[in-house]
Protein backbone atom coordinates (compact mmCIF):
# COMPACT_ATOMS: atom_id res chain seq x y z
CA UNK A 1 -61.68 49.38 -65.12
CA UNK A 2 -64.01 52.58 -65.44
CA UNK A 3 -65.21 53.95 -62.90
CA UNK A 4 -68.30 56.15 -62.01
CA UNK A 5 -70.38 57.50 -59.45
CA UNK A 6 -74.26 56.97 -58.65
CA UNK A 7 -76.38 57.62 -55.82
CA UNK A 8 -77.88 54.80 -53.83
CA UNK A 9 -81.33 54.32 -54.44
CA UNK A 10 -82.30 53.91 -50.84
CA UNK A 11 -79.72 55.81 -48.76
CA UNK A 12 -78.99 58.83 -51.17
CA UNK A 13 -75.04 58.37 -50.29
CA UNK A 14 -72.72 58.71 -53.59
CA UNK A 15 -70.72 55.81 -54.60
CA UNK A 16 -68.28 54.79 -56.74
CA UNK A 17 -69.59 52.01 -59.30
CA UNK A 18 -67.88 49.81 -62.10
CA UNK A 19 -69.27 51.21 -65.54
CA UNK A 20 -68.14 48.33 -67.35
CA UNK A 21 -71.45 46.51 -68.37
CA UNK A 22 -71.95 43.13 -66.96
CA UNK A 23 -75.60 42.40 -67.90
CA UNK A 24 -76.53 38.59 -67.48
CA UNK A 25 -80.76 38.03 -68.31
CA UNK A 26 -82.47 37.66 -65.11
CA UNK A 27 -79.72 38.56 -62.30
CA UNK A 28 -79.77 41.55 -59.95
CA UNK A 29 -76.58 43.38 -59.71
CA UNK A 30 -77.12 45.32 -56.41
CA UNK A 31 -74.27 47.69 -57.52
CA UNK A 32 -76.01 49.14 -60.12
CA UNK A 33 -78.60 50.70 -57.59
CA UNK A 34 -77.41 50.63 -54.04
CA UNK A 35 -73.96 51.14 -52.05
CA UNK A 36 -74.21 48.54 -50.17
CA UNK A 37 -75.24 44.65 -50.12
CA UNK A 38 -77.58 45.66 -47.31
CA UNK A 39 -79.33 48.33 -49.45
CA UNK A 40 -79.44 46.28 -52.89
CA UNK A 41 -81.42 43.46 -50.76
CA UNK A 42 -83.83 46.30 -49.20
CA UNK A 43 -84.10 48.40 -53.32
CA UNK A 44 -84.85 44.17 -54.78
CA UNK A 45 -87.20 43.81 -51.89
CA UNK A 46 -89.39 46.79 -51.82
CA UNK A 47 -89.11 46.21 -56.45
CA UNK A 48 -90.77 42.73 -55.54
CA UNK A 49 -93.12 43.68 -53.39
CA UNK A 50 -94.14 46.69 -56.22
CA UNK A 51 -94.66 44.01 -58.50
CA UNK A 52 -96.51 41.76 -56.24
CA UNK A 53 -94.46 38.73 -56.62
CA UNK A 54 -93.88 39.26 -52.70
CA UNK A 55 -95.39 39.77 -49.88
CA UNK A 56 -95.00 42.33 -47.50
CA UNK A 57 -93.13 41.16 -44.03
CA UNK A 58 -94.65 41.68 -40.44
CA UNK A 59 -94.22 45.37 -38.85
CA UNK A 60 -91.29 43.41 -37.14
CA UNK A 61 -89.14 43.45 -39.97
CA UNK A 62 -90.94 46.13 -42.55
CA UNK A 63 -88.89 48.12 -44.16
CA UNK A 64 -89.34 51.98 -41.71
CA UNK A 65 -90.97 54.41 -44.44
CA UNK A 66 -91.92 57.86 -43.37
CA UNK A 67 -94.63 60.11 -44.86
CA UNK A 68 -92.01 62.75 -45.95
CA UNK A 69 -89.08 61.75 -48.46
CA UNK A 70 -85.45 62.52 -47.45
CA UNK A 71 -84.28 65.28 -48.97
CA UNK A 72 -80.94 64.52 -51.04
CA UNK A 73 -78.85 67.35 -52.55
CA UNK A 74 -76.52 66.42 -55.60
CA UNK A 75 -73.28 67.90 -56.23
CA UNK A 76 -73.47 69.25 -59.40
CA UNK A 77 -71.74 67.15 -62.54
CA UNK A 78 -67.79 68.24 -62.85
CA UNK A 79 -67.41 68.89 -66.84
CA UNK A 80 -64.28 68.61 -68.66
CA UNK A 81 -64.46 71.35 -70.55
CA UNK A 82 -61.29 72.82 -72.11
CA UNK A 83 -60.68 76.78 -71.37
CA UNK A 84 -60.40 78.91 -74.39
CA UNK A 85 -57.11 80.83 -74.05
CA UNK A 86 -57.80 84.61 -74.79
CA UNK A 87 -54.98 86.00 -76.85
């Protein structure tokens, strides 16, 4: 299968993901945004709650936000490109 890398929507960590598209209408494929099972439940629930179609749990169980995002710094993308051999 192909393979790729993405970066989780919700912990910034860089994982390897199946490229091979496996769209079925109205499923959630958590490995198309998150690292994690964990993290795909947390990305769907704080997408539903966006959209209104839930509501938000008790301070209990709420999902910790701070005021400042976390910083995440990207490798930058490896290219294949071919050398030109100086003669």
């Amino acid at each position: 299968m192909a393979t790729g890398t993405r970066i989780c929507k919700i912990c910034g960590k860089e994982y390897a993901c199946c490229k091979t598209l496996r769209v079925v209408e109205g499923v959630f494929r958590w490995q198309d945004v998150a690292c994690c099972v964990e993290h795909g439940q947390q990305y769907l629930d704080l997408i539903m709650i966006s959209r209104g179609e839930k509501k938000q749990a008790p301070e209990s169980e709420a999902i910790v936000s701070t005021n400042e995002p976390e910083v995440v710094t990207q490798k930058p993308k490896a290219t294949r490109r071919k050398r030109k051999v100086e003669e």
